[in-house]
ModelCIF file with pLDDT and N, C-alpha, C, O atoms, coordinates in Angstrom:
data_MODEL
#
_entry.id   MODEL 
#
_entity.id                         1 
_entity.type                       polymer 
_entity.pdbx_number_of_molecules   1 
#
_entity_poly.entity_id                      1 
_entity_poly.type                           'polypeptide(L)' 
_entity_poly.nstd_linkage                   no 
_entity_poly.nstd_monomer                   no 
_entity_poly.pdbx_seq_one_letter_code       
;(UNK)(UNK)(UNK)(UNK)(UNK)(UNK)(UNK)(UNK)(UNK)(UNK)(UNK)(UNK)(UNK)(UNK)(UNK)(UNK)
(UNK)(UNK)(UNK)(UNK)(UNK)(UNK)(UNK)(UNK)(UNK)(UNK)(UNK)(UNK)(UNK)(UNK)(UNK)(UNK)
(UNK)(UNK)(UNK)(UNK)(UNK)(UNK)(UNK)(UNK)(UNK)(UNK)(UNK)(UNK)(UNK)(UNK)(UNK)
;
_entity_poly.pdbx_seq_one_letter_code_can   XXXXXXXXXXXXXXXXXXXXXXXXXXXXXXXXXXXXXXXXXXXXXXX 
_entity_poly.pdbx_strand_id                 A 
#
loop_
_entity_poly_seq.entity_id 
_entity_poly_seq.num 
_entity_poly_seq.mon_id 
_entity_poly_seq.hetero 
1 1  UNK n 
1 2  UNK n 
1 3  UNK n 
1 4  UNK n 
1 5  UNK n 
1 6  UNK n 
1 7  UNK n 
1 8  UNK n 
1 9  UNK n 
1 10 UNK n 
1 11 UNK n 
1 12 UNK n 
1 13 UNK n 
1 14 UNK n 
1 15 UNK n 
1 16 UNK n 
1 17 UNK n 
1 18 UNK n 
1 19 UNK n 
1 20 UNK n 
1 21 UNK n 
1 22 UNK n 
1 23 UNK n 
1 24 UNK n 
1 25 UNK n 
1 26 UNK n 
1 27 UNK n 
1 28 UNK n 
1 29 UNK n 
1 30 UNK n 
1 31 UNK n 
1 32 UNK n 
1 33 UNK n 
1 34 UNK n 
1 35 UNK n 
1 36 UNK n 
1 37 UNK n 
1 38 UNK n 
1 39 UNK n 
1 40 UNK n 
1 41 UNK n 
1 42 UNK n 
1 43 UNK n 
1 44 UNK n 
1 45 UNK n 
1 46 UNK n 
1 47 UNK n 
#
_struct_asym.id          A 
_struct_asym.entity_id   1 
#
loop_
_ma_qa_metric.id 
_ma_qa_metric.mode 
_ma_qa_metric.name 
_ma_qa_metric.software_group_id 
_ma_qa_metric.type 
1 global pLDDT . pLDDT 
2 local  pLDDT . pLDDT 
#
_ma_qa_metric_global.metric_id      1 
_ma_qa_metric_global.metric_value   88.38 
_ma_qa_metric_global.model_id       1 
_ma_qa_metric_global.ordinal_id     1 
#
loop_
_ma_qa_metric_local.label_asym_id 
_ma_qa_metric_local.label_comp_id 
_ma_qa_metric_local.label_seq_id 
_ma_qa_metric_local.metric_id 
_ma_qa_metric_local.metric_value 
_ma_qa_metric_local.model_id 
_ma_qa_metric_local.ordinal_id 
A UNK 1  2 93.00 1 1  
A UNK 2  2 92.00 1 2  
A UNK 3  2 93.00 1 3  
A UNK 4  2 94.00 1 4  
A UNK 5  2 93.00 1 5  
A UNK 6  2 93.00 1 6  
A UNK 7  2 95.00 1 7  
A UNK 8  2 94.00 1 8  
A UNK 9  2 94.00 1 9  
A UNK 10 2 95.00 1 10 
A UNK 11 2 95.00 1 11 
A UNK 12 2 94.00 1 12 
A UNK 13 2 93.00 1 13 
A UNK 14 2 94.00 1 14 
A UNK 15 2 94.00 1 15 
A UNK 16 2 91.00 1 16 
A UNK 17 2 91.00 1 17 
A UNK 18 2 93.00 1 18 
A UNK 19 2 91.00 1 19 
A UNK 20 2 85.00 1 20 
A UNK 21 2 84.00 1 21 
A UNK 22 2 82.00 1 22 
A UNK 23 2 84.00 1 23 
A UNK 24 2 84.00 1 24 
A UNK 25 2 83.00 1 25 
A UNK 26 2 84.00 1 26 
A UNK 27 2 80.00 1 27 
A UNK 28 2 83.00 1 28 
A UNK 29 2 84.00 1 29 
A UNK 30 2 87.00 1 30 
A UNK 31 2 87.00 1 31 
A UNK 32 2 89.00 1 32 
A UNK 33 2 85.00 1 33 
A UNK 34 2 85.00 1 34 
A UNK 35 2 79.00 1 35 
A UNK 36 2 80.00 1 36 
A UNK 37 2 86.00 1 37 
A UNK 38 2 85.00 1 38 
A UNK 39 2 91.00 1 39 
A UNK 40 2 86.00 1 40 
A UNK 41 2 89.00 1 41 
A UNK 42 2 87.00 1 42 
A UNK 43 2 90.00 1 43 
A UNK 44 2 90.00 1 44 
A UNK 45 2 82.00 1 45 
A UNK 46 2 87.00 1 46 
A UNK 47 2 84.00 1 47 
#
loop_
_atom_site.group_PDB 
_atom_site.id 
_atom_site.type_symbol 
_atom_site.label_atom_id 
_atom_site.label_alt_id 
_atom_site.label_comp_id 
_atom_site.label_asym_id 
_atom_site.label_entity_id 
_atom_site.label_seq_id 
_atom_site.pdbx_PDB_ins_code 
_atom_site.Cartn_x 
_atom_site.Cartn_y 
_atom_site.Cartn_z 
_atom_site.occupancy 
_atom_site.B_iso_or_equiv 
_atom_site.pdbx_formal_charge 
_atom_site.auth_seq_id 
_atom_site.auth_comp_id 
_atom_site.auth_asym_id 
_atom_site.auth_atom_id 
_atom_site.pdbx_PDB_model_num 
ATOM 1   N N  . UNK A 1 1  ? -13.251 4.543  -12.495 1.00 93.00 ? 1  UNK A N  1 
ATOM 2   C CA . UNK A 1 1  ? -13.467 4.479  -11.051 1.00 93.00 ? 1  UNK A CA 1 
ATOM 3   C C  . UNK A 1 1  ? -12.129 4.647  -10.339 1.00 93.00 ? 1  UNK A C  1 
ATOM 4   O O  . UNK A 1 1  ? -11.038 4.486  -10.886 1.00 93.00 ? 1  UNK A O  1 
ATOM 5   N N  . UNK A 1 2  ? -12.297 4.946  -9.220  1.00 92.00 ? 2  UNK A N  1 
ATOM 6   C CA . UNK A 1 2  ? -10.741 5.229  -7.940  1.00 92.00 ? 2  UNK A CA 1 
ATOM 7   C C  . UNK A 1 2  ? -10.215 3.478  -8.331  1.00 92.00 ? 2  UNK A C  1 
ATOM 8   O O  . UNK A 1 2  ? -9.077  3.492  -8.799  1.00 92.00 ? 2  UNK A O  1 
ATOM 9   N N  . UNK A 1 3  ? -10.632 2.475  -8.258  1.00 93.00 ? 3  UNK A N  1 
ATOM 10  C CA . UNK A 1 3  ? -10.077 1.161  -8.623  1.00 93.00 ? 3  UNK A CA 1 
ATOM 11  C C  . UNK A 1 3  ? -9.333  1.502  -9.912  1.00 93.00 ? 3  UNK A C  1 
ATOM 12  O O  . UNK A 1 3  ? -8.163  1.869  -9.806  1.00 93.00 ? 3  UNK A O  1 
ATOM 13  N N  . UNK A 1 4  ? -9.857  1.422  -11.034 1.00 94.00 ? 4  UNK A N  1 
ATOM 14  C CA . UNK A 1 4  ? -9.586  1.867  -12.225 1.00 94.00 ? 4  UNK A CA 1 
ATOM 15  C C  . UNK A 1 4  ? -8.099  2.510  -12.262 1.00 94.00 ? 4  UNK A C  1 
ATOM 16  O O  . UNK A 1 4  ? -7.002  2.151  -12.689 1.00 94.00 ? 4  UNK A O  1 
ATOM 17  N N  . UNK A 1 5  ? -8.612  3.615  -11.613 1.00 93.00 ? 5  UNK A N  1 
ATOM 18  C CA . UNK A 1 5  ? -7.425  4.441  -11.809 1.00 93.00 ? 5  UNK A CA 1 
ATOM 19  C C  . UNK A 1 5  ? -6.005  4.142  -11.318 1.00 93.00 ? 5  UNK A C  1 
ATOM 20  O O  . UNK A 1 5  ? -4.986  4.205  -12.006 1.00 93.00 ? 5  UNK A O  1 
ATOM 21  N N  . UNK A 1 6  ? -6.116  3.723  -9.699  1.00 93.00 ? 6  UNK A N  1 
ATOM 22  C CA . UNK A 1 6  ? -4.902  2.533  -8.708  1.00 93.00 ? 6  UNK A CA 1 
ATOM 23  C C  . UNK A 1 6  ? -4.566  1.842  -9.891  1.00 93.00 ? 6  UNK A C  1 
ATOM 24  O O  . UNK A 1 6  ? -3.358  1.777  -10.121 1.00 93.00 ? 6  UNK A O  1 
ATOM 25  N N  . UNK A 1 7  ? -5.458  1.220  -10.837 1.00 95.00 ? 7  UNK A N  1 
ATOM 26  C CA . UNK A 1 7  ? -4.982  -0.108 -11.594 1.00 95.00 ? 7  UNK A CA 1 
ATOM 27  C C  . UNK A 1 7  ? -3.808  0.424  -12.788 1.00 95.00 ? 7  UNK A C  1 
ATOM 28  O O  . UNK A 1 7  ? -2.711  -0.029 -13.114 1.00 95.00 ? 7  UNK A O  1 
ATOM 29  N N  . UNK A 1 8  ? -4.484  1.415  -13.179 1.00 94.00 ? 8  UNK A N  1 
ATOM 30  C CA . UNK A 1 8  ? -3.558  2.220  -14.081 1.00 94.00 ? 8  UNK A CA 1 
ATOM 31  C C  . UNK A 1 8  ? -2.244  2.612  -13.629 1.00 94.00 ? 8  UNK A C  1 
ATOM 32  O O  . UNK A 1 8  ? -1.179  2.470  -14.231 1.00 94.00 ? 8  UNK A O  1 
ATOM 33  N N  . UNK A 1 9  ? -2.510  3.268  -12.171 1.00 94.00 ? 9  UNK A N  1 
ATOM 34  C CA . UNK A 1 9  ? -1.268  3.567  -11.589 1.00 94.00 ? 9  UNK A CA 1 
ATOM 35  C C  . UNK A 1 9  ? -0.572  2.550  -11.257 1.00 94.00 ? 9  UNK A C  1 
ATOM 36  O O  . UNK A 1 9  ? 0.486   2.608  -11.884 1.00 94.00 ? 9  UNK A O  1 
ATOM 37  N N  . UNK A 1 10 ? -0.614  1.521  -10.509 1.00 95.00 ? 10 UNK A N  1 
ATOM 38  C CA . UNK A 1 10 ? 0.041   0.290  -10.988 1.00 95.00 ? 10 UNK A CA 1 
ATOM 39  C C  . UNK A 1 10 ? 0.585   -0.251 -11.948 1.00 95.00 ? 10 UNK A C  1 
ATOM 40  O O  . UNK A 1 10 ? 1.768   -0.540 -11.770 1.00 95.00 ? 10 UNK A O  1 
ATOM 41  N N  . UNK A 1 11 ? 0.054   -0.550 -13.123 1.00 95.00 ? 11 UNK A N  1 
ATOM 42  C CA . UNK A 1 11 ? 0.453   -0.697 -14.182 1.00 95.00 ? 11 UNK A CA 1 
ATOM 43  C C  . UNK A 1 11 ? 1.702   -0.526 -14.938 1.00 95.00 ? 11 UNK A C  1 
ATOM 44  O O  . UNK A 1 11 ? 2.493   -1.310 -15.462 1.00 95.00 ? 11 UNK A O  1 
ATOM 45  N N  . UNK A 1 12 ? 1.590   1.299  -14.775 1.00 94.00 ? 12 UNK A N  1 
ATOM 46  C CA . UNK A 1 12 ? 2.587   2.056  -15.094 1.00 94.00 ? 12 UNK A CA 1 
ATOM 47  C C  . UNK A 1 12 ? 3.655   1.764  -14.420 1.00 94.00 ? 12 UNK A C  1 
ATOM 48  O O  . UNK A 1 12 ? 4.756   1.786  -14.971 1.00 94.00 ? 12 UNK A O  1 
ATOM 49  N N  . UNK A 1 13 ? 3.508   1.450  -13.148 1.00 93.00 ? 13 UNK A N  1 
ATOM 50  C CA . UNK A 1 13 ? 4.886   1.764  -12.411 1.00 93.00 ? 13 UNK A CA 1 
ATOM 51  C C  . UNK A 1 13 ? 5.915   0.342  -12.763 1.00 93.00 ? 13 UNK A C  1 
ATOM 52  O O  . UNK A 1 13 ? 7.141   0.303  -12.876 1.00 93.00 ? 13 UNK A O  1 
ATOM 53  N N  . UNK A 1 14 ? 4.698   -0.985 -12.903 1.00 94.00 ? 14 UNK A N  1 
ATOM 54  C CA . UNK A 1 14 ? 5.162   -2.201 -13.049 1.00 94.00 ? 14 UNK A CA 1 
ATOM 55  C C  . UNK A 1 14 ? 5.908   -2.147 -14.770 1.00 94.00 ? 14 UNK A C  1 
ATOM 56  O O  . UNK A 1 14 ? 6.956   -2.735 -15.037 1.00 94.00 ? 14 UNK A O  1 
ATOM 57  N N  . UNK A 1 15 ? 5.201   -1.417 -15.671 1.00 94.00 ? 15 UNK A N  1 
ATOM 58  C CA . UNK A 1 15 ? 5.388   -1.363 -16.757 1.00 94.00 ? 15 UNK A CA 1 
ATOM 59  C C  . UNK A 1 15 ? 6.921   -0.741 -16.860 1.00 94.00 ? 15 UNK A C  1 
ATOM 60  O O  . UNK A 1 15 ? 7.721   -1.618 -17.186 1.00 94.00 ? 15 UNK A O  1 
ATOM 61  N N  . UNK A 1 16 ? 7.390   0.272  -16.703 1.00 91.00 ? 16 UNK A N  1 
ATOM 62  C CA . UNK A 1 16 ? 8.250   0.742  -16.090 1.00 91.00 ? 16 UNK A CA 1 
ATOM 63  C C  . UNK A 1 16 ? 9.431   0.340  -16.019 1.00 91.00 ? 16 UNK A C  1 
ATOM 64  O O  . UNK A 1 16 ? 10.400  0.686  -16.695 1.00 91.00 ? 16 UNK A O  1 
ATOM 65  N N  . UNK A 1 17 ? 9.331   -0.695 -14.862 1.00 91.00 ? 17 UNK A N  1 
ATOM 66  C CA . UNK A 1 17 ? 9.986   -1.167 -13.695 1.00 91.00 ? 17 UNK A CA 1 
ATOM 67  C C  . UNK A 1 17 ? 10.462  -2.777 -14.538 1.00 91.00 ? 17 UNK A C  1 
ATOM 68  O O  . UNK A 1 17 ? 11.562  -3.244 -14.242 1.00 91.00 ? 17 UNK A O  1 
ATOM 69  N N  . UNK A 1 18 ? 9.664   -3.454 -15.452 1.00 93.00 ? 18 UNK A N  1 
ATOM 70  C CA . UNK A 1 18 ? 10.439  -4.406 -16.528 1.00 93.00 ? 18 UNK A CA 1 
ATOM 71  C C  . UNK A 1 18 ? 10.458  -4.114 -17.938 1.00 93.00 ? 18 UNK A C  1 
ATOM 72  O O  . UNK A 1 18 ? 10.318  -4.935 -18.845 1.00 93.00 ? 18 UNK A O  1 
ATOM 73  N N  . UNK A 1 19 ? 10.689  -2.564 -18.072 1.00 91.00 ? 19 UNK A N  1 
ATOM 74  C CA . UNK A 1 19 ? 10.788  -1.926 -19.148 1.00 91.00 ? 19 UNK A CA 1 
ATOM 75  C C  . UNK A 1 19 ? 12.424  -2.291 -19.060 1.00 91.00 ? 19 UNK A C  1 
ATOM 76  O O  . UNK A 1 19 ? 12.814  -2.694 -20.155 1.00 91.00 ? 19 UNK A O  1 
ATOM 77  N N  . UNK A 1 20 ? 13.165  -2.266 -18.351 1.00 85.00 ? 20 UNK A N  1 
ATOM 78  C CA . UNK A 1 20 ? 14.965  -2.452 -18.382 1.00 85.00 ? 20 UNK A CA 1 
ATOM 79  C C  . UNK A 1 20 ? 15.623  -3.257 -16.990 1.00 85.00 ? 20 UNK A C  1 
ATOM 80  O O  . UNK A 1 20 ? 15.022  -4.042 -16.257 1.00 85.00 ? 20 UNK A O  1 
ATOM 81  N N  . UNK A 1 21 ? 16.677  -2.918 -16.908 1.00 84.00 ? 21 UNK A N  1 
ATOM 82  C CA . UNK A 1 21 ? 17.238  -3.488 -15.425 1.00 84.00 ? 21 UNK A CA 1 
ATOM 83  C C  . UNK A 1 21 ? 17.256  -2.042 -14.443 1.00 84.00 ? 21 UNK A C  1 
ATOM 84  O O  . UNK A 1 21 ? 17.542  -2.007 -13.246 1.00 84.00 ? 21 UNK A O  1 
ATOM 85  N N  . UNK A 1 22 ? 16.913  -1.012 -15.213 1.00 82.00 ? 22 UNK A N  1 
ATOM 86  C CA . UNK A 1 22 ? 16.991  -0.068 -14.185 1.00 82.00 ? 22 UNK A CA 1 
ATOM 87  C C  . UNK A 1 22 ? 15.770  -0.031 -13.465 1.00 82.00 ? 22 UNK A C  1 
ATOM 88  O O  . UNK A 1 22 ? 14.805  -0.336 -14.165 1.00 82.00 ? 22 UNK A O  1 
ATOM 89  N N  . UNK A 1 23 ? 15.345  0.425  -11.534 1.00 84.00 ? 23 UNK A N  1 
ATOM 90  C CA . UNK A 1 23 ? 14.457  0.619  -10.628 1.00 84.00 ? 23 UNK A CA 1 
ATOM 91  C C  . UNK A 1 23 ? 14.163  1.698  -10.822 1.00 84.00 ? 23 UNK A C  1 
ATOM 92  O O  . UNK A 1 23 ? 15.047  2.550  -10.909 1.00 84.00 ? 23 UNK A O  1 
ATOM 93  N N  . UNK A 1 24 ? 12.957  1.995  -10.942 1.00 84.00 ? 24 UNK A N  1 
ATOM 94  C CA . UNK A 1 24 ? 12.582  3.585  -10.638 1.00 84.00 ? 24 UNK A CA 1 
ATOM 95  C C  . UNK A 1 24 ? 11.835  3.340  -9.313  1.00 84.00 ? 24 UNK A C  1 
ATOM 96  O O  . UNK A 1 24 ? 11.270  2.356  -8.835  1.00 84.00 ? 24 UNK A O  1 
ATOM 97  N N  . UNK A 1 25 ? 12.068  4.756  -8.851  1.00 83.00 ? 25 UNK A N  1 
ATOM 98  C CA . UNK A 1 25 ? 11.196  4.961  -8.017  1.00 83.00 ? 25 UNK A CA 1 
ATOM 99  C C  . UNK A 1 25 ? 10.360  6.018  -8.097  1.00 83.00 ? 25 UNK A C  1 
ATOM 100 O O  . UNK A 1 25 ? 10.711  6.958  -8.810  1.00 83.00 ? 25 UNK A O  1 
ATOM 101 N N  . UNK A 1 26 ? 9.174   6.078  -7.434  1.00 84.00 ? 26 UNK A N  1 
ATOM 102 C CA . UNK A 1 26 ? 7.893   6.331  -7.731  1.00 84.00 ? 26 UNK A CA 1 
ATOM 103 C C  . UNK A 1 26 ? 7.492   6.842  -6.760  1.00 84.00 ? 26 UNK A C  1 
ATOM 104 O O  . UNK A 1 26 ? 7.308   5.984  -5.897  1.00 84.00 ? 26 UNK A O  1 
ATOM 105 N N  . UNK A 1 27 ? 7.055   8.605  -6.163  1.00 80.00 ? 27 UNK A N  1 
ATOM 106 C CA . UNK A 1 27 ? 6.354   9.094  -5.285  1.00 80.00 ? 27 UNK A CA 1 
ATOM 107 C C  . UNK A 1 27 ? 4.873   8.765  -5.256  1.00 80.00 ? 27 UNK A C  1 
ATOM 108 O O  . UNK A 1 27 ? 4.293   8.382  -6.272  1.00 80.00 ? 27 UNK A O  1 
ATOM 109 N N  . UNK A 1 28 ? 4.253   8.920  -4.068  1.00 83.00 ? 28 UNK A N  1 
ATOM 110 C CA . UNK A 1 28 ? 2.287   8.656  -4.696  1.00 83.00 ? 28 UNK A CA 1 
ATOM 111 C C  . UNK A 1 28 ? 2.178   9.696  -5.212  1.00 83.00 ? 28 UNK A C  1 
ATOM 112 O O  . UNK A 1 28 ? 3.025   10.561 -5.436  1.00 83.00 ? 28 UNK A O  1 
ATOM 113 N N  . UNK A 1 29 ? 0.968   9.647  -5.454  1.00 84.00 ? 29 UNK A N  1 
ATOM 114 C CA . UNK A 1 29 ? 0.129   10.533 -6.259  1.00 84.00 ? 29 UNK A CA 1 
ATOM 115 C C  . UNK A 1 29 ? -0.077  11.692 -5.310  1.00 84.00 ? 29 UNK A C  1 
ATOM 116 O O  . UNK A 1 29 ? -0.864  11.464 -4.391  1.00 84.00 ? 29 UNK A O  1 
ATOM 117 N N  . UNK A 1 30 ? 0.613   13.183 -5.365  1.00 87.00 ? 30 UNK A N  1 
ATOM 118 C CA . UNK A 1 30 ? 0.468   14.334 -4.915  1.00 87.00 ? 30 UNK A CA 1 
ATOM 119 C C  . UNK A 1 30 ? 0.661   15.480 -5.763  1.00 87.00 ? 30 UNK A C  1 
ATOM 120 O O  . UNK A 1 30 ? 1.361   15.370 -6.770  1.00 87.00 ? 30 UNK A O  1 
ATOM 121 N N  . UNK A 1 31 ? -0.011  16.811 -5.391  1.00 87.00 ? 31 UNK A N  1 
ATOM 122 C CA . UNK A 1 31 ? -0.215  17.893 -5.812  1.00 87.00 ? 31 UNK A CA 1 
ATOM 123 C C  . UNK A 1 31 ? 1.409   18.718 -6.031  1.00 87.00 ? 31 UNK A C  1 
ATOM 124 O O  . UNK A 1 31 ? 1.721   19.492 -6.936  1.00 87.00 ? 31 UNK A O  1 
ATOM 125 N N  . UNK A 1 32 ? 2.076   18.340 -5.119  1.00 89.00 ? 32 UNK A N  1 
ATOM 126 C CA . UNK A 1 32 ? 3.729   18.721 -5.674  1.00 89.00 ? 32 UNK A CA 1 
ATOM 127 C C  . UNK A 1 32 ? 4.105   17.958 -5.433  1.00 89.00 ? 32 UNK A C  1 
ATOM 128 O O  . UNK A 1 32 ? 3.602   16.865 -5.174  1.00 89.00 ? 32 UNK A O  1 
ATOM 129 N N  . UNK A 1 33 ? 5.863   18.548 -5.451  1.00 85.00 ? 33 UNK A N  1 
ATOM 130 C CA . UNK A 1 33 ? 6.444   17.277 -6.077  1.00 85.00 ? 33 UNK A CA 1 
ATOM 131 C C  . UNK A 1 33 ? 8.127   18.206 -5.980  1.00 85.00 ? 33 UNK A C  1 
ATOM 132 O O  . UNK A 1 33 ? 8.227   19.112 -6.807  1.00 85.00 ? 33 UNK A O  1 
ATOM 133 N N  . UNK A 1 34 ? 9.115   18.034 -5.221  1.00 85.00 ? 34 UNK A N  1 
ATOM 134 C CA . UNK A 1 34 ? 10.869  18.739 -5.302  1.00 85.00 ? 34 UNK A CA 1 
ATOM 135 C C  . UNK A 1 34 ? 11.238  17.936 -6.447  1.00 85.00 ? 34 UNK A C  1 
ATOM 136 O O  . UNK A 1 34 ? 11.137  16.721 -6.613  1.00 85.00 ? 34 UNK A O  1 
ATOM 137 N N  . UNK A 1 35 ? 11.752  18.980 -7.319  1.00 79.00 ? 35 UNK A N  1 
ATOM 138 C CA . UNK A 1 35 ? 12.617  17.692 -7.930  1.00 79.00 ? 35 UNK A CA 1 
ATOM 139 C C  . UNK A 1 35 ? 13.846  18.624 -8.461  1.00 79.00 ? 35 UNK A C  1 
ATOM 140 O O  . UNK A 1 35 ? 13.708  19.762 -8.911  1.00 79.00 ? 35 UNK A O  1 
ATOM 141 N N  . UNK A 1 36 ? 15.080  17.913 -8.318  1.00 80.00 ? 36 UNK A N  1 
ATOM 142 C CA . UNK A 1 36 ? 16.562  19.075 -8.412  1.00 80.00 ? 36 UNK A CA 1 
ATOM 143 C C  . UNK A 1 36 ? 15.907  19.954 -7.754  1.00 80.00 ? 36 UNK A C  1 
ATOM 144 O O  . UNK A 1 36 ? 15.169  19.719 -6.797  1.00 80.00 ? 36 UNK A O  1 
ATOM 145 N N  . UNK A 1 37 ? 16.199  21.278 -8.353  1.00 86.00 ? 37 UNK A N  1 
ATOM 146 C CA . UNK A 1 37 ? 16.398  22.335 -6.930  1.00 86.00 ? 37 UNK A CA 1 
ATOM 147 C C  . UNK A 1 37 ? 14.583  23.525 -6.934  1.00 86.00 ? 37 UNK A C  1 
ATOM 148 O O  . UNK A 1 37 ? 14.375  24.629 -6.431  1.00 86.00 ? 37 UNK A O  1 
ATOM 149 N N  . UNK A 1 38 ? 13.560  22.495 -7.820  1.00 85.00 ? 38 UNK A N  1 
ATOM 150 C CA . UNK A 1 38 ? 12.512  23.160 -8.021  1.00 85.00 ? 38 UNK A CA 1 
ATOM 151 C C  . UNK A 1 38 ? 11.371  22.380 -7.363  1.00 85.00 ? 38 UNK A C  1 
ATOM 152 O O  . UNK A 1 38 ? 11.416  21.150 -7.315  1.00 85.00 ? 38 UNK A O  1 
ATOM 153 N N  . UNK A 1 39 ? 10.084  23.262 -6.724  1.00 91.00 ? 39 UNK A N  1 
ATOM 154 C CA . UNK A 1 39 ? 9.468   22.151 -6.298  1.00 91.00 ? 39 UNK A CA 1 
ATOM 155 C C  . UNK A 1 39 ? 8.458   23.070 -6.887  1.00 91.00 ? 39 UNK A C  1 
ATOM 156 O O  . UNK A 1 39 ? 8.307   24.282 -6.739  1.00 91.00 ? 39 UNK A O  1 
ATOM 157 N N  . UNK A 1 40 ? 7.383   21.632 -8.045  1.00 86.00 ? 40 UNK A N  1 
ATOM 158 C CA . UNK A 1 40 ? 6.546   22.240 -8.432  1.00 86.00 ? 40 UNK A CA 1 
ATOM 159 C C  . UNK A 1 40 ? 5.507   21.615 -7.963  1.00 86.00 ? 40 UNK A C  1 
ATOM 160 O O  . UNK A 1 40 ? 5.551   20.537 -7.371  1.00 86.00 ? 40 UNK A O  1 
ATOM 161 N N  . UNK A 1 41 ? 4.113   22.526 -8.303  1.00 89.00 ? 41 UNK A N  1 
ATOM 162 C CA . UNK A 1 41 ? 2.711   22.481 -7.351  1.00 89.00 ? 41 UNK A CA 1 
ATOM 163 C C  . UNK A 1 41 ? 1.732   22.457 -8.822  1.00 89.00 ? 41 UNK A C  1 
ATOM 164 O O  . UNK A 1 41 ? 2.140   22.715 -9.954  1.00 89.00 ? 41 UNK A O  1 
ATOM 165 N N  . UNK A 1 42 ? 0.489   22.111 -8.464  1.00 87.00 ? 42 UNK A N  1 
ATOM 166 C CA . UNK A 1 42 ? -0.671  22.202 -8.996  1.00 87.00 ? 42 UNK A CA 1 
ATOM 167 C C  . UNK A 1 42 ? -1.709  23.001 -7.903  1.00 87.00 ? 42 UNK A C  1 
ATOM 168 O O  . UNK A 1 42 ? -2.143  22.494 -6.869  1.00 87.00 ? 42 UNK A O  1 
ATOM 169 N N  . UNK A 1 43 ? -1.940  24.102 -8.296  1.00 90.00 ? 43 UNK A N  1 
ATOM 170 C CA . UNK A 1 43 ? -2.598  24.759 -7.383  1.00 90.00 ? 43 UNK A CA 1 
ATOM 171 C C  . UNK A 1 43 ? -4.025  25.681 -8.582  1.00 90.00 ? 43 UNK A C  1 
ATOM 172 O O  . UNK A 1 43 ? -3.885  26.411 -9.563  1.00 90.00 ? 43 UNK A O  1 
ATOM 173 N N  . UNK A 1 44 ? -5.088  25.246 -7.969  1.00 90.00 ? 44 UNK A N  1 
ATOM 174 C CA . UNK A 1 44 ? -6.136  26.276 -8.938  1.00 90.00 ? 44 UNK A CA 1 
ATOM 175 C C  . UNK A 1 44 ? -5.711  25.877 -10.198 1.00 90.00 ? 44 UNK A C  1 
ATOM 176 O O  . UNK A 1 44 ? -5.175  26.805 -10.804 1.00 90.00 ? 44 UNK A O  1 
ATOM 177 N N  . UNK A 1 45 ? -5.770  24.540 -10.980 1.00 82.00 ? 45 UNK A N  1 
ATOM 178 C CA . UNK A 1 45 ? -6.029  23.832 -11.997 1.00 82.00 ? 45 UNK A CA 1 
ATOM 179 C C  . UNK A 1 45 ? -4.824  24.313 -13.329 1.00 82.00 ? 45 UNK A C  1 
ATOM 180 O O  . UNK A 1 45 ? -4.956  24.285 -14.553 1.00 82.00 ? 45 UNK A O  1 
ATOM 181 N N  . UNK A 1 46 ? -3.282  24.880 -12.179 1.00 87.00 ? 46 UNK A N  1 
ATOM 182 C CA . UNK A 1 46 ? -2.177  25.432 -13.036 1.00 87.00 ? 46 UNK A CA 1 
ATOM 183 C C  . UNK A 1 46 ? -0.851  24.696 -12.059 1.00 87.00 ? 46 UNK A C  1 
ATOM 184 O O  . UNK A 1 46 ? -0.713  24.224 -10.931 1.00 87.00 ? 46 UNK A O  1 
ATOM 185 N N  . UNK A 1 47 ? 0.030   24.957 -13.359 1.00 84.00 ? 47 UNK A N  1 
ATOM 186 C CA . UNK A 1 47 ? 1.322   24.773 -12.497 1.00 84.00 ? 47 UNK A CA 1 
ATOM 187 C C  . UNK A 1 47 ? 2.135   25.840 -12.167 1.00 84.00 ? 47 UNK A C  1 
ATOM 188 O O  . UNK A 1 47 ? 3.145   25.660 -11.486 1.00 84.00 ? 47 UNK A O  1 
#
């Protein structure tokens, strides 16, 4: 379910996040995404 899934995504990020002393940070959940000097997409079930 959309609950389910938040819960998962949560999870992860918490999992993560006292995996070490380092913070990550964490965009939501979107179809792209910049990262360094590339910004990639999911468009029509490809990247």
């Amino acid at each position: 379910t959309i609950t389910q899934q938040a819960a998962r995504w949560n999870a992860f990020k918490k999992d993560l996040n006292n995996a070490s002393t380092l913070v990550w940070l964490f965009s939501e959940l979107e179809t792209s995404v910049n990262i360094l000097d590339v910004t990639m997409a999911i468009e029509n079930n490809k990247i």
